[in-house]
Protein backbone atom coordinates (compact mmCIF):
# COMPACT_ATOMS: atom_id res chain seq x y z
CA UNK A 1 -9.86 0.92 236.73
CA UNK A 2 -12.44 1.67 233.96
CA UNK A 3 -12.05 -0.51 230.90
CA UNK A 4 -14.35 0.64 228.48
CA UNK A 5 -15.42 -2.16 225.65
CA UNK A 6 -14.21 -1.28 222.17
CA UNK A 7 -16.36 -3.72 219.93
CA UNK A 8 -14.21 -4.81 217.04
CA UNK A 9 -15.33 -4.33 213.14
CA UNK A 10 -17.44 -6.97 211.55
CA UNK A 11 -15.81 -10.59 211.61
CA UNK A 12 -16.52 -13.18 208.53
CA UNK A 13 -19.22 -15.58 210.48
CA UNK A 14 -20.67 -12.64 212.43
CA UNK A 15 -21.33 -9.99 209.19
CA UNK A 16 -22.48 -13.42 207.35
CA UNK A 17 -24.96 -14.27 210.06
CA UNK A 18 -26.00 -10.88 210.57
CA UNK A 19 -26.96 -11.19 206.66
CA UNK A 20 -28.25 -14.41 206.86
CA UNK A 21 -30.94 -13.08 209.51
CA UNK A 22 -31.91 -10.27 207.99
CA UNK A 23 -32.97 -11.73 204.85
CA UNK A 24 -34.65 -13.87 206.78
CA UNK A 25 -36.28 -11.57 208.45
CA UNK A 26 -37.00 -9.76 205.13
CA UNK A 27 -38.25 -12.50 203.72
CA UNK A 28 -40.91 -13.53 206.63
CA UNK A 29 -42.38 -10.45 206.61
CA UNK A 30 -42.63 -9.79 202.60
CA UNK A 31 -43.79 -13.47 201.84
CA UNK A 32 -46.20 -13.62 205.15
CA UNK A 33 -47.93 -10.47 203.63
CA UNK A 34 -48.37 -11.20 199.96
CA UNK A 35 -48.56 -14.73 199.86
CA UNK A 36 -49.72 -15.47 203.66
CA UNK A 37 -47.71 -18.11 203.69
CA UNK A 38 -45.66 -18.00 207.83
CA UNK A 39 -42.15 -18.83 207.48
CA UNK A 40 -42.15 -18.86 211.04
CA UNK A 41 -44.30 -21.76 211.82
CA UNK A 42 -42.94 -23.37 209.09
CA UNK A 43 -39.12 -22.84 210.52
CA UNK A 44 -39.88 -22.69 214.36
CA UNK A 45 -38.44 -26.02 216.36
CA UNK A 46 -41.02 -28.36 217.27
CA UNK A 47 -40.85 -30.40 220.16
CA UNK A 48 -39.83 -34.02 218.45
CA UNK A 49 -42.91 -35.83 219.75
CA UNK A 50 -45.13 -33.47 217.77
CA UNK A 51 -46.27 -34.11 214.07
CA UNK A 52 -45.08 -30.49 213.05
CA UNK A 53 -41.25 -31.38 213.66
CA UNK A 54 -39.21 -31.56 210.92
CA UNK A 55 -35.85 -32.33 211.33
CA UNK A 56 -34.31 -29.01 209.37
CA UNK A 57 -36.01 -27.22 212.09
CA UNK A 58 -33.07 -27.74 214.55
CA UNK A 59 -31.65 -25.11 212.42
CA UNK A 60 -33.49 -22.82 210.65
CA UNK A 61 -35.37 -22.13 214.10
CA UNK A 62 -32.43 -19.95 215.32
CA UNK A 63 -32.31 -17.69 211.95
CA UNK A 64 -36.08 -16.84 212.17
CA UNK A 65 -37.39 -13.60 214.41
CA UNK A 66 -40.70 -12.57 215.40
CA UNK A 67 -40.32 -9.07 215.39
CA UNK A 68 -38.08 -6.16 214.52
CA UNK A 69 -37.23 -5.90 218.43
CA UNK A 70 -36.39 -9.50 218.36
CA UNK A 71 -33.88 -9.60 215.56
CA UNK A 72 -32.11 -5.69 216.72
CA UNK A 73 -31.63 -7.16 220.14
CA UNK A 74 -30.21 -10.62 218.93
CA UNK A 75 -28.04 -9.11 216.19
CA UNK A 76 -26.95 -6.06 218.20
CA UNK A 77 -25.34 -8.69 221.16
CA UNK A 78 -24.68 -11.14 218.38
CA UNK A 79 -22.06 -8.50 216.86
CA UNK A 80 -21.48 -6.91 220.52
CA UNK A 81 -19.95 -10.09 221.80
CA UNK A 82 -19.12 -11.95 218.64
CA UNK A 83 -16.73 -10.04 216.39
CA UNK A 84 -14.76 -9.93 220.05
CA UNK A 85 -14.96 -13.66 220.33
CA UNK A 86 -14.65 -14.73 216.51
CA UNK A 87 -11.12 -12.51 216.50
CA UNK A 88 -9.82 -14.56 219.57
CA UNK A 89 -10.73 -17.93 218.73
CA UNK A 90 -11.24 -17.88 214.63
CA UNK A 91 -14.10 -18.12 212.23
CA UNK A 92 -14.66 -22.05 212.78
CA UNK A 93 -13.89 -22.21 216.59
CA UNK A 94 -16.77 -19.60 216.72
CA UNK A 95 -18.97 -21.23 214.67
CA UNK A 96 -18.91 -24.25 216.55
CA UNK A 97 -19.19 -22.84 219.87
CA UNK A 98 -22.32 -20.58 218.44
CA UNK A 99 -23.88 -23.70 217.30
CA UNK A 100 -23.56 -25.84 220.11
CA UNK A 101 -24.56 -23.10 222.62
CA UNK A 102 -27.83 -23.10 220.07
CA UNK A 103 -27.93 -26.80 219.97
CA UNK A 104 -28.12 -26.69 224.08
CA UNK A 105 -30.41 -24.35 224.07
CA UNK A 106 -33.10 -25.74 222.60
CA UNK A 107 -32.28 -28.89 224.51
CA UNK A 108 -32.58 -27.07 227.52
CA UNK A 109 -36.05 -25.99 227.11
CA UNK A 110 -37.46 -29.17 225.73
CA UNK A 111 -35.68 -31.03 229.13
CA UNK A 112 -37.87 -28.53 231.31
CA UNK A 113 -40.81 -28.61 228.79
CA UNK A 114 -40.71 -32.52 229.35
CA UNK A 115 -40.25 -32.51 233.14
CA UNK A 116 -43.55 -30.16 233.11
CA UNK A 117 -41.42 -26.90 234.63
CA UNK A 118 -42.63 -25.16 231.54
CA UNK A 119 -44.28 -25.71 228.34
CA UNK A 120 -42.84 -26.99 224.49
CA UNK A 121 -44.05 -24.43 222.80
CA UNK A 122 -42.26 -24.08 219.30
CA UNK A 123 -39.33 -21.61 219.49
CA UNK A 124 -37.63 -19.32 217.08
CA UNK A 125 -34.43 -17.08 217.80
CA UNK A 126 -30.47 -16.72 217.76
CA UNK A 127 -31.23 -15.77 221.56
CA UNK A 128 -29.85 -19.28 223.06
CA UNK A 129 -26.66 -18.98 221.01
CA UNK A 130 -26.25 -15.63 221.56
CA UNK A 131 -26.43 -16.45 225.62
CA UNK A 132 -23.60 -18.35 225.10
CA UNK A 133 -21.37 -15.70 223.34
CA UNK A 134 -22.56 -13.17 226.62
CA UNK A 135 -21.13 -15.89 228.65
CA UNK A 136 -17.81 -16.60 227.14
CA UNK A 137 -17.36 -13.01 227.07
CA UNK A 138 -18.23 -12.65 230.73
CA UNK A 139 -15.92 -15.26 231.46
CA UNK A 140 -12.87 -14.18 228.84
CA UNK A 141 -13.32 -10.39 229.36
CA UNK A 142 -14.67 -9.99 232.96
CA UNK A 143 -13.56 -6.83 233.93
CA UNK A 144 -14.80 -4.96 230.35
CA UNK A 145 -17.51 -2.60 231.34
CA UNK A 146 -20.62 -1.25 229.48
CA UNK A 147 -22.66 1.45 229.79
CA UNK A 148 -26.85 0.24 229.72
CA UNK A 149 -29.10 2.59 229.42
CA UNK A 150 -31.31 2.68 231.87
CA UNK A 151 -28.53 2.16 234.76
CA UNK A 152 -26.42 5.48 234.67
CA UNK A 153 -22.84 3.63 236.21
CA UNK A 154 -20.63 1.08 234.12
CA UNK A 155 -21.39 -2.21 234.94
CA UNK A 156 -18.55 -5.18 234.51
CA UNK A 157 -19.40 -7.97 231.63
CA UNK A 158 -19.19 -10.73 234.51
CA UNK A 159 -21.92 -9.10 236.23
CA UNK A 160 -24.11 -8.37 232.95
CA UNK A 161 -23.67 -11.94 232.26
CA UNK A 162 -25.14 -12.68 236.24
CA UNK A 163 -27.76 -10.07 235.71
CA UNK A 164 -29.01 -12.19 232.97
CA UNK A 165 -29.39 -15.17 234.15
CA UNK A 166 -31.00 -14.23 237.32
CA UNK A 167 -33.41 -11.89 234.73
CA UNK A 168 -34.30 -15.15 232.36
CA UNK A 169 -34.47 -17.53 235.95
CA UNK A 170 -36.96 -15.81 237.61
CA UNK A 171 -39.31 -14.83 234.23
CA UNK A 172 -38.72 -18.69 233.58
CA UNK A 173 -40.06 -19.64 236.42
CA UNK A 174 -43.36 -16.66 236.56
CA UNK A 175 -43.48 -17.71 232.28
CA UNK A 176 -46.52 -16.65 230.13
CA UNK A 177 -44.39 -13.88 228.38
CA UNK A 178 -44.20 -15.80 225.44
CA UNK A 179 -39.68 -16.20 225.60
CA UNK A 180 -37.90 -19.41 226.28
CA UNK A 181 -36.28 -17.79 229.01
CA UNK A 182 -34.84 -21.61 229.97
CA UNK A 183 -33.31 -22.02 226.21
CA UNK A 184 -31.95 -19.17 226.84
CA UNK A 185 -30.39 -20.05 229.85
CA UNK A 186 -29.18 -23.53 228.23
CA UNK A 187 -27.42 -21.57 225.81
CA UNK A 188 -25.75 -20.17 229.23
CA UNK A 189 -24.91 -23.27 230.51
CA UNK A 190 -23.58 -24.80 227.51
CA UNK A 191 -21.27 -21.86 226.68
CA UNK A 192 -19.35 -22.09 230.27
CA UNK A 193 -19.31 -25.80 230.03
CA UNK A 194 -17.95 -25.14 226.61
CA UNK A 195 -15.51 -22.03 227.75
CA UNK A 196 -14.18 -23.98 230.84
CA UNK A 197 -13.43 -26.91 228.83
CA UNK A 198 -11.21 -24.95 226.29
CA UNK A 199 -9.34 -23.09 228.77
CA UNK A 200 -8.11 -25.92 230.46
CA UNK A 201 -7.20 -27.94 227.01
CA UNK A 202 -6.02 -24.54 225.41
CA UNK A 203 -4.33 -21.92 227.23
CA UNK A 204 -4.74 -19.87 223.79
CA UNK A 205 -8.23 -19.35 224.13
CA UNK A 206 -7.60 -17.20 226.90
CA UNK A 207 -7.22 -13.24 226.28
């Protein structure tokens, strides 16, 4: 049976972090060209050990964007997924659950950065959080298909979410493409942790 996704309208947290980014965004590119100054260094994560970190960095890093591409993507799944999500669990359930999925993220690629399976670069991105709201979607809202272009046949959202992972696994493990393909999957990982522990303390966050 085809069930064809119907993407709700904007939710509070997701229009207000859609906002949030794109002045962001905005304001990276307009203050980068007439003052040179790089918002993105200056708000990118640094691995702890390093004298760049600054602790304000564990959040700022996942409202900054390195290019137009970057920030379409993130916000397009970001309201995709989220205004779904945020009008099944509430405005502060979601919040939480999109800031721990970020917080594992970036803990995710600073444990493989450490064990020398890749490297700490400084990272920048909603792209970890977002993983996690692809997951609990996946997992809430399995058999909800989408069309992606190029593939011309619906494709479930449990799939999508397995597509994924296997995508940001292998270019994790080839790197030098310049994406934290393992924060990415962290933000994975956390999310079902996360889902699976909320089903089985509340039934309600079911759908």
């Amino acid at each position: 049976m085809f069930q064809q996704y119907r993407p709700e309208r904007f939710t509070k947290a997701v229009l207000n972090l859609l906002i949030i980014n794109g002045i962001l965004f905005l304001a990276t590119m307009v203050i980068g060209s007439k003052y040179g100054i790089s918002l993105e260094r200056l708000f990118a994560l640094y691995f702890p050990l390093t004298p760049e970190f600054k602790w304000y960095q564990l959040i700022t890093h996942m409202f900054m964007h390195g290019s137009v591409m970057h920030i379409l993507l993130n916000m397009y799944a970001l309201w995709l997924f989220g205004t779904k999500l945020e009008s099944l669990w509430g405005t502060q359930r979601f919040l939480a659950f999109y800031f721990i999925c970020g917080v594992g993220a970036f803990l995710t690629h600073w444990l493989v950065g450490y064990l020398g399976f890749s490297d700490l670069s400084p990272i920048i991105g909603a792209s970890g959080a977002v993983s996690g709201l692809v997951v609990a979607y996946g997992y809430l809202f399995r058999d909800s298909q989408f069309m992606i272009i190029p593939i011309p046949i619906p494709i479930k959202a449990k799939y999508l979410v397995l597509i994924l992972a296997a995508f940001d696994l292998l270019f994790g493990i080839i790197g030098n493409d310049g994406i934290a393909h393992f924060a990415h999957l962290g933000g994975m990982v956390t999310g079902l942790i996360l889902i699976v522990y909320w089903n089985k303390t509340n039934r309600n966050t079911l759908y």
